[in-house]
Each structure stands twice: as structure tokens, then as C-alpha cells.
C-alpha atoms as a PDB file:
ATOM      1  CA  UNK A   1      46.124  19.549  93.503  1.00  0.00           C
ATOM      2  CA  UNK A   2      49.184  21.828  92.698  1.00  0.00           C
ATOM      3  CA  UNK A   3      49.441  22.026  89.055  1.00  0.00           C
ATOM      4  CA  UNK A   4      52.759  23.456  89.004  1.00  0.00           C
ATOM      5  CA  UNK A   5      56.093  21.075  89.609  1.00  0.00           C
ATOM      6  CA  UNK A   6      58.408  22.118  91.879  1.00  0.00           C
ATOM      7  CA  UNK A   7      61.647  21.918  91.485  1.00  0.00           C
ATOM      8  CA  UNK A   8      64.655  21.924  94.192  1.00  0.00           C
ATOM      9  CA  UNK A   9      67.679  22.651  92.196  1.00  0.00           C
ATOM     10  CA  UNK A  10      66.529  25.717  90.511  1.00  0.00           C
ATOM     11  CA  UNK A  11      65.187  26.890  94.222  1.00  0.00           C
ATOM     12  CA  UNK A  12      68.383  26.357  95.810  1.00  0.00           C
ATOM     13  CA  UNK A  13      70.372  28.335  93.231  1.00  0.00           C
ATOM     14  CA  UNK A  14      68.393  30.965  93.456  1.00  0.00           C
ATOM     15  CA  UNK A  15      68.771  31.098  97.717  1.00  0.00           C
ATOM     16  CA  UNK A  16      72.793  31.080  97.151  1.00  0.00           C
ATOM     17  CA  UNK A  17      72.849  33.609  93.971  1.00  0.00           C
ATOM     18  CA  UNK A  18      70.240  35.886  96.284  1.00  0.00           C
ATOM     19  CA  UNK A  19      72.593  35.340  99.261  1.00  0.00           C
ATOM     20  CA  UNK A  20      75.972  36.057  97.230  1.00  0.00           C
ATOM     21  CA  UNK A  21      74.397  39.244  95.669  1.00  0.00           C
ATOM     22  CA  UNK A  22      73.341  40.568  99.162  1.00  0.00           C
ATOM     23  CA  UNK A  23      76.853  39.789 100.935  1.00  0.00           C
ATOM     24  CA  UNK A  24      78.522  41.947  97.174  1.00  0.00           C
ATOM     25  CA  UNK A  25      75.743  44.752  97.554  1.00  0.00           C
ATOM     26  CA  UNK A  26      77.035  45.043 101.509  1.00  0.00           C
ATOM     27  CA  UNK A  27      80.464  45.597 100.133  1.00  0.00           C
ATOM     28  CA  UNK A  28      79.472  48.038  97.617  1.00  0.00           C
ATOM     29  CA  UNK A  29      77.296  50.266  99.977  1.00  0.00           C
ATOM     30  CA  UNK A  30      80.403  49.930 102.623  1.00  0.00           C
ATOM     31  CA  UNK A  31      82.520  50.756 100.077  1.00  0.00           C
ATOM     32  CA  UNK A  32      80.384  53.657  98.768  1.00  0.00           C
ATOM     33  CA  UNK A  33      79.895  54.744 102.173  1.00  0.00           C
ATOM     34  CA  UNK A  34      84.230  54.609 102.910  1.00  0.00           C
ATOM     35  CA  UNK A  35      84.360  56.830  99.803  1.00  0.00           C
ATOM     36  CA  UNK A  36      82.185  59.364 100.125  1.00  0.00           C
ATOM     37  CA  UNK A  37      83.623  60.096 104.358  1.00  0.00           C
ATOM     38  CA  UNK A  38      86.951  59.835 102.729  1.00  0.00           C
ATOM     39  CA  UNK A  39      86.154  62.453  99.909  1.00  0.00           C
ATOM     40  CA  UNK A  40      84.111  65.016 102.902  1.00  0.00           C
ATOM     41  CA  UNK A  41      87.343  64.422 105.696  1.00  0.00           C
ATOM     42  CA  UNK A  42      89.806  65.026 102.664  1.00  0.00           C
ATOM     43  CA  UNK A  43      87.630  68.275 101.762  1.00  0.00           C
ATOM     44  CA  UNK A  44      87.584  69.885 105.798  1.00  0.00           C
ATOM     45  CA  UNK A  45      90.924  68.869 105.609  1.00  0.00           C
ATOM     46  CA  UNK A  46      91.789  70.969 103.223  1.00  0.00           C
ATOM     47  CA  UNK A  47      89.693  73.758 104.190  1.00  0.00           C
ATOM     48  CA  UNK A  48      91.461  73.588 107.454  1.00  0.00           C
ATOM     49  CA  UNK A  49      94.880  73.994 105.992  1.00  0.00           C
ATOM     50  CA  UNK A  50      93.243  76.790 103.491  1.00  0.00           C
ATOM     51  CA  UNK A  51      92.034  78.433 106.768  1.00  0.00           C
ATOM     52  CA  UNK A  52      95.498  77.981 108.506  1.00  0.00           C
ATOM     53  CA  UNK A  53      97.212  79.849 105.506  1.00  0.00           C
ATOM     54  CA  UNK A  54      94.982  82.636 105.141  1.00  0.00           C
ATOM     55  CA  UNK A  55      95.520  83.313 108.831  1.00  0.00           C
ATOM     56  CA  UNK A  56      99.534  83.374 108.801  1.00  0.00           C
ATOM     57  CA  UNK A  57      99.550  85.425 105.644  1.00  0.00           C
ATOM     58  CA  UNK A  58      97.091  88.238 106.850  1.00  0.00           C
ATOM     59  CA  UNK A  59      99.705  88.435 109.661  1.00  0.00           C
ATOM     60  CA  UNK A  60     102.437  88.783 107.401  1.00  0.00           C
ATOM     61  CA  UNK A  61     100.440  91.462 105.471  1.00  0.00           C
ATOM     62  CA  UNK A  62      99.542  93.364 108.890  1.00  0.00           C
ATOM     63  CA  UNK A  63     103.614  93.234 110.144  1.00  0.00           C
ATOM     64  CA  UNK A  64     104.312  93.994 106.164  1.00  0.00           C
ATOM     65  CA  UNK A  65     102.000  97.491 105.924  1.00  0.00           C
ATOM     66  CA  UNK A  66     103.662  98.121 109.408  1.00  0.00           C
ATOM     67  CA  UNK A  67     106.906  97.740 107.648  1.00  0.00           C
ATOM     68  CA  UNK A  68     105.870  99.969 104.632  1.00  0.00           C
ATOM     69  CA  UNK A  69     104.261 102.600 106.921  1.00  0.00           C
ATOM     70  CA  UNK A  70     107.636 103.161 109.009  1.00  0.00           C
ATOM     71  CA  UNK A  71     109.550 103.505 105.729  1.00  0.00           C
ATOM     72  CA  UNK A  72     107.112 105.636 104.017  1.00  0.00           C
ATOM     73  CA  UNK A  73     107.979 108.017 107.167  1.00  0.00           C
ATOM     74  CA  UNK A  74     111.059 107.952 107.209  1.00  0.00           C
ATOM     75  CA  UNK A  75     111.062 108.695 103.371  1.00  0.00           C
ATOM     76  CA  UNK A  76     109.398 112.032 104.254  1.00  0.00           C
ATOM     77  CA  UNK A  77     111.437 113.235 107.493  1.00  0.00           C
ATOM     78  CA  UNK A  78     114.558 112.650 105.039  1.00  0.00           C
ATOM     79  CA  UNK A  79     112.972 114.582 102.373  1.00  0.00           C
ATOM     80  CA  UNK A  80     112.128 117.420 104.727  1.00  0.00           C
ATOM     81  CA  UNK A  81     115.473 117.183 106.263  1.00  0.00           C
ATOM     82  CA  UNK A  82     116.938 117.368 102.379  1.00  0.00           C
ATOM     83  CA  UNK A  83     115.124 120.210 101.109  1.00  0.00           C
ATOM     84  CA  UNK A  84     115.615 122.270 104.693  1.00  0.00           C
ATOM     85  CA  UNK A  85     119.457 120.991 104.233  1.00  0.00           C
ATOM     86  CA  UNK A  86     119.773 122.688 100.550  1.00  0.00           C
ATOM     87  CA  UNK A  87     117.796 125.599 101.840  1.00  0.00           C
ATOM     88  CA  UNK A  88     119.827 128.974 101.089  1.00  0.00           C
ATOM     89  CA  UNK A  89     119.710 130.073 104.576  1.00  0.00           C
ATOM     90  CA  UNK A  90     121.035 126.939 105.649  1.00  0.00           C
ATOM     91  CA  UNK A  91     123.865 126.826 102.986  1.00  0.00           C
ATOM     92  CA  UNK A  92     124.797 130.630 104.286  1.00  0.00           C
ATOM     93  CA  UNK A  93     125.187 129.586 107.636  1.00  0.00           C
ATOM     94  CA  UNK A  94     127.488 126.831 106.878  1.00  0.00           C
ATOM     95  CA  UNK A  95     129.815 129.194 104.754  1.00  0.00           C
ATOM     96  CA  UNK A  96     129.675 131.575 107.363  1.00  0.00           C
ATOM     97  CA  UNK A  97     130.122 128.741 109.983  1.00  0.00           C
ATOM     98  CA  UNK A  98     133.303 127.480 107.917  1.00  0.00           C
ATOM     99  CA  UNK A  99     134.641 130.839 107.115  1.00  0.00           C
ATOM    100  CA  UNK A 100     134.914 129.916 103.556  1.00  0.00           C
ATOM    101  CA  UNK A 101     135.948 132.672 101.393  1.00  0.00           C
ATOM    102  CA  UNK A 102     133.982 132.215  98.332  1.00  0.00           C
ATOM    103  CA  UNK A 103     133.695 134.452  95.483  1.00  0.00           C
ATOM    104  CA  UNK A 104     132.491 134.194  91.687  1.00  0.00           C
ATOM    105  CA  UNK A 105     134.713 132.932  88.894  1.00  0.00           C
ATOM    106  CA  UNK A 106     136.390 134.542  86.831  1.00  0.00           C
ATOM    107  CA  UNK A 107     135.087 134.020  82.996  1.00  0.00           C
ATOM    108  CA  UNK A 108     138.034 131.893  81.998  1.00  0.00           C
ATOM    109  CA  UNK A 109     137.467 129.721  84.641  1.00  0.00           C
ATOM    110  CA  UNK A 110     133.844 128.697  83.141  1.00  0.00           C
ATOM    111  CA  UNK A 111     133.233 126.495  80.376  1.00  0.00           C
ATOM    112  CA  UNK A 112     130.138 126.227  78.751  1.00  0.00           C
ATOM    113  CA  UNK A 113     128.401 122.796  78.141  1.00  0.00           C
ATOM    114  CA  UNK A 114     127.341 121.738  74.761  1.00  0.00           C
ATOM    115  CA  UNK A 115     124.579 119.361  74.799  1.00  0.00           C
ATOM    116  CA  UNK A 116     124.421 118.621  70.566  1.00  0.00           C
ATOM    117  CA  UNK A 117     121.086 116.721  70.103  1.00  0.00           C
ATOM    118  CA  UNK A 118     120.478 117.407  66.289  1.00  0.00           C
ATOM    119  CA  UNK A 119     124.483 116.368  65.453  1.00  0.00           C
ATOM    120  CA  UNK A 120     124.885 119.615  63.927  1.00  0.00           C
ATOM    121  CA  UNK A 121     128.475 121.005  63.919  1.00  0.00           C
ATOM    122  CA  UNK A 122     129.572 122.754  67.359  1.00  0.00           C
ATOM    123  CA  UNK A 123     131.603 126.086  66.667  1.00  0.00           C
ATOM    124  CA  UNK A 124     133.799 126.360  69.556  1.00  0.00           C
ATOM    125  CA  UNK A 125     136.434 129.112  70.590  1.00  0.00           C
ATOM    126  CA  UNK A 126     140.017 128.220  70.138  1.00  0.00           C
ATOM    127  CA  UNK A 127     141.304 127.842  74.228  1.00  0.00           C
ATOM    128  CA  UNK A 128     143.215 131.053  75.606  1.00  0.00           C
ATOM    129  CA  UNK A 129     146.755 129.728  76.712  1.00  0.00           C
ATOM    130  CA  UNK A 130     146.965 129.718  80.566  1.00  0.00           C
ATOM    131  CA  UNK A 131     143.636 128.301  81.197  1.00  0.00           C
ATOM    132  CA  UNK A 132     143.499 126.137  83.603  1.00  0.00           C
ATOM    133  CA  UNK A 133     140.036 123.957  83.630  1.00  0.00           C
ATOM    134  CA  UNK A 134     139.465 121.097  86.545  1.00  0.00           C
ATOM    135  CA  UNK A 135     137.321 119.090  83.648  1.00  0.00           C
ATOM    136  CA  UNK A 136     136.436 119.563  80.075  1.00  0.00           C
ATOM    137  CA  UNK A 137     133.776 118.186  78.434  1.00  0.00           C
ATOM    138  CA  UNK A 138     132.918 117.992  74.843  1.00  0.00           C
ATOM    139  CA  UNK A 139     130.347 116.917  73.263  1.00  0.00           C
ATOM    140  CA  UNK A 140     130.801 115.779  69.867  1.00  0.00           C
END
């Protein structure tokens, strides 16, 4: 003899509650499953486009120090060409090229600059009449 009752109801709504729980535990793992590929394809895409970047700015960089290099040279021929340009020699063979006819300056054609850091008084001569300066400067 069984010694324990059966009962039918109780059985049954344990087969459907077992059943609903598998069919919700499918949609979970699917679900879990959706996420995680979602989360790894969002990741390489990303690395991709990181990738992509990194290339087109290391060419910019390359055509950039290209750039800088060209410039840097050209910096130096002008700077050669400038200091051969205010070269003495050079400067004599232009007056001599020109046939300028230069000669010092007479004393009252100078004027001496004042530069006055301290603001202390500036004792200046009184100008001679007939002077005739191109620009006058003063500092006071």
C-alpha cells in the first residue's frame, strides 16, 4: 500500500509553474546572451574607429613634420642670406655699385638719444639756430 495521497491539482501546478519558469529562464539567457554580443560588437566597433583615427592622424603628423622641416630650412637659408646681406663687404659693394657718395656727418647734424630710466632731470643744450634735424626725439 502507498501511504502517501496523491494529489492532482497540486501536481499539475507544479508541471505549468515548472514549464512557465523554463520558457522566462530561455528569455533571460537569450536576452543575456543579446547583451553581452551587443556590448563585445559595440567594443571592436569602437576599437575599429579608434584604429581608423590613429591611422589618419599619424599621416597628418608625417605630412605636418614634412611641413615644419621645409620651413625650418628655409628659416636658415634666409638667415644666411640676411647676415651675408648685412655683411660689410657686401654693403661696400653696393655703395660702390650705386656710386653713392657718402661721407660722415657733420656734428650738428647728430643728435644724441636720451633714454631716462631713473626720471631724473635731462640737462640738454639749448639748439644752435640753423640746425636742421630730419627727427627729434626727447625723452622726458
Amino acid at each position: 500500500m502507498n501511504i502517501q495521497a496523491i494529489n492532482l491539482k497540486s501536481t499539475r501546478r507544479r508541471r505549468q509553474a515548472t514549464a512557465k519558469a523554463t520558457f522566462a529562464s530561455k528569455i533571460y539567457i537569450v536576452g543575456g546572451c543579446l547583451l553581452i554580443f551587443g556590448i563585445v560588437a559595440f567594443c571592436l566597433n569602437y576599437r575599429t574607429w579608434l584604429n581608423k583615427n590613429i591611422a589618419r592622424i599619424d599621416k597628418e603628423t608625417t605630412a605636418y613634420r614634412k611641413k615644419i622641416h621645409e620651413l625650418n630650412r628655409e628659416i636658415e637659408d634666409l638667415r644666411i642670406r640676411k647676415e651675408s646681406l648685412s655683411g660689410w663687404t657686401h654693403i661696400q659693394n653696393r655703395i660702390t655699385v650705386l656710386k653713392l657718395s657718402l661721407r660722415l656727418p657733420h656734428p650738428v647734424q647728430t643728435q644724441r638719444l636720451v633714454v631716462n630710466f631713473d626720471g631724473a632731470p635731462v640737462i640738454t643744450k639749448p639748439d644752435v639756430p640753423g640746425n636742421k634735424v630730419a627727427m627729434a626725439s626727447y625723452n622726458q
